[in-house]
Structures are given as C-alpha cells and as structure tokens.
Protein backbone atom coordinates (compact mmCIF):
# COMPACT_ATOMS: atom_id res chain seq x y z
CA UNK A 1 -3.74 17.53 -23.76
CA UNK A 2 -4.32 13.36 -24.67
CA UNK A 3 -0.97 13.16 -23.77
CA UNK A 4 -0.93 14.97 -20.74
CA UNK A 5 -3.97 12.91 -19.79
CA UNK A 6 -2.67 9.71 -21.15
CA UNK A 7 0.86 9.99 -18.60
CA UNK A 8 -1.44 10.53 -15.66
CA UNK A 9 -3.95 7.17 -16.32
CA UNK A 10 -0.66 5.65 -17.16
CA UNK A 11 0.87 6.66 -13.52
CA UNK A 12 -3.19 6.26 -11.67
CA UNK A 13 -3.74 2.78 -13.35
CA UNK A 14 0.00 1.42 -14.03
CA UNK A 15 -0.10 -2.03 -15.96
CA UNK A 16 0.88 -5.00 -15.01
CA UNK A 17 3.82 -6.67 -17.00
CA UNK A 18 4.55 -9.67 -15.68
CA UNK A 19 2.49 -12.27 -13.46
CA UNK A 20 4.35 -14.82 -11.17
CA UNK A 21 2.18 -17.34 -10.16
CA UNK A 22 3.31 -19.53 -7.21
CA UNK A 23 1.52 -22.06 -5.11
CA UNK A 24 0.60 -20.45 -1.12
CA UNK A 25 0.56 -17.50 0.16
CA UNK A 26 3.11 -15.01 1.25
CA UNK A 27 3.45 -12.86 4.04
CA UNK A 28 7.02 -11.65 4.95
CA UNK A 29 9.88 -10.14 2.35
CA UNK A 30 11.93 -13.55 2.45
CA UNK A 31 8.40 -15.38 1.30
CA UNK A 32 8.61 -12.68 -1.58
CA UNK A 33 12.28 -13.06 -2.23
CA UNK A 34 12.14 -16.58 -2.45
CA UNK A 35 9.36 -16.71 -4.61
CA UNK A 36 11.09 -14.55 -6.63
CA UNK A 37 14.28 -15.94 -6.92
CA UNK A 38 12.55 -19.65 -7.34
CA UNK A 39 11.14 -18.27 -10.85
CA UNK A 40 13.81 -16.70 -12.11
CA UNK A 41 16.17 -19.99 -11.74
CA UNK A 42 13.28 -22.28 -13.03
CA UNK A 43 12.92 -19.66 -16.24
CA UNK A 44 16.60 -18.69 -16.33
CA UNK A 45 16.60 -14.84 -16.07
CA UNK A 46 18.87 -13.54 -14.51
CA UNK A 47 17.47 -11.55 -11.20
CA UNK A 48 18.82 -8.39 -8.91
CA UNK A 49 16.85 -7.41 -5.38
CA UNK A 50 17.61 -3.31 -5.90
CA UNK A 51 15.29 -3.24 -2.40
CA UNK A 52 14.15 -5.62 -0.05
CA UNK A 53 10.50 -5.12 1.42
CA UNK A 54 7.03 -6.15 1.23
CA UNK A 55 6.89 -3.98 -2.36
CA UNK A 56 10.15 -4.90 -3.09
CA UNK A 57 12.18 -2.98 -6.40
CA UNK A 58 13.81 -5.92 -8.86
CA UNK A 59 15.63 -6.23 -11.74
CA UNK A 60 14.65 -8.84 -14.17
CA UNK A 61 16.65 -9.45 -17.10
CA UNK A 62 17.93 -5.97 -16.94
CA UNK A 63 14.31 -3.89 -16.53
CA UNK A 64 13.21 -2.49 -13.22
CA UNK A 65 10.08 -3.88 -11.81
CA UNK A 66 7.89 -3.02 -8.76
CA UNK A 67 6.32 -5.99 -6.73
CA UNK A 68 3.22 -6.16 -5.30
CA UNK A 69 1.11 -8.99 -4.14
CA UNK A 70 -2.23 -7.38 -5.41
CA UNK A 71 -3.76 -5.73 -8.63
CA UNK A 72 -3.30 -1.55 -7.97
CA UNK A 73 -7.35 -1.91 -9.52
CA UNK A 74 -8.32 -4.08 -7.42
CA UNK A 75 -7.18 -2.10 -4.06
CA UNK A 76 -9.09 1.06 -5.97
CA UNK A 77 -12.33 -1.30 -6.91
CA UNK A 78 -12.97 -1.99 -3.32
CA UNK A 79 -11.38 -5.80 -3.27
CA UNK A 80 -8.48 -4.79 -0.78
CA UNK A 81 -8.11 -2.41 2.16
CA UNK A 82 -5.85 0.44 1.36
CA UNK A 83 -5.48 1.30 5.20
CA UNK A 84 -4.94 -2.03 6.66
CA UNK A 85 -1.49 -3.29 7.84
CA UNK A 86 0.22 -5.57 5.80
CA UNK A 87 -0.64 -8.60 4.63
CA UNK A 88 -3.75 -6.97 3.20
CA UNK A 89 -6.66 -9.33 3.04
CA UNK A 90 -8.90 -9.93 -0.18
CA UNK A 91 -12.70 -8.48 1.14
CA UNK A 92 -13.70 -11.40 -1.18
CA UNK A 93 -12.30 -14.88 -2.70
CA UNK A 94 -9.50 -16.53 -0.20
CA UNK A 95 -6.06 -15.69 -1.04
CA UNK A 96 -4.77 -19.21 -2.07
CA UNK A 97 -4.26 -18.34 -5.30
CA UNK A 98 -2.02 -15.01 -4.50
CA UNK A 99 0.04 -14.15 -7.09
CA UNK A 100 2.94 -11.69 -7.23
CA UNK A 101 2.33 -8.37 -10.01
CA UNK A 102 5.77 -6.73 -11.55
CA UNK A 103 4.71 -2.90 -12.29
CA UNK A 104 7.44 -0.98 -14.19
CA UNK A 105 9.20 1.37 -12.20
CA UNK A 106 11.80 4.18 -12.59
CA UNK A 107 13.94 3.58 -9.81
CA UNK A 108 16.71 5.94 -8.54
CA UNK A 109 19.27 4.16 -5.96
CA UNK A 110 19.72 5.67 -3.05
C-alpha cells in the first residue's frame, strides 16, 4: 500500500530536477528552445529537442526531461491559472525572474 501511494504523489507532485535560470521572459517554443540550447553550450551537455512546444520533451545528457515554465505546485497552490491560454500569468510576483523546470519524463516517440 506505501508504495502504491508513494507512485501516485510521485506522478500528482513530480519533482523538479533541474532549474535553468535565464534572464527575461519567454513566450513562444523558439524563446524555450533557445534558452535551452544557450545552457547546454555554456555547460557543455550535450542536448536533443525529442518535441518542440510550449512543454517541450528534451534530452539532456542522455535522460528525458519535461519542460515547463512553472512549478506543477505552484499551478495546484493557486499561483497560476490552470485554464488560461498560454503564457500563463503568475496571480502574484511579476514574471521577470521566469525560470524553466526539467520534470523527468518517460517518453515514447511517436
């Protein structure tokens, strides 16, 4: 049964790996790529774009990663909209300081 309930909070409240920080904001899927590919040359890892988007799927150094511009708790503690179109806004603090959140994922290509 804990490990039942341990897969589900694992798959509710997924934890965040890795943290790119970046200065701006970003609002399209080339903002996001290029953000992306910007940090892997300056840290020298070597980076694949599985799926393009505003969530896009990455590879980083050979693990699979989600991307998301927001916390997943923070959307479910009230600080983003979860029915607004994309960009979501913060309800609070400005979004200068946006960073991008790599989730892992289990990705199966298409």
């Amino acid at each position: 049964m804990f490990k039942k309930s341990k897969e589900i909070k694992k798959e509710l409240f997924p934890k965040v790996e890795m943290i790119i920080d970046f200065d701006g904001i970003v609002s399209t899927p080339e903002e996001i790529t290029n953000v992306l590919i910007n940090y892997c040359n300056n840290e020298n890892k070597d980076l694949v774009i599985l799926k393009k988007g505003m969530t896009p799927i990455v590879k980083i150094d050979g693990k699979i990663y989600i991307v998301r511009t927001d916390r997943f708790a923070e959307m479910i503690y009230g600080r983003r909209k979860l029915n607004s179109s994309y960009p979501l806004p913060y309800l609070g603090s400005a979004s200068i300081d946006q960073k991008l959140y790599l989730y892992p994922y289990d990705y199966i290509e298409e």
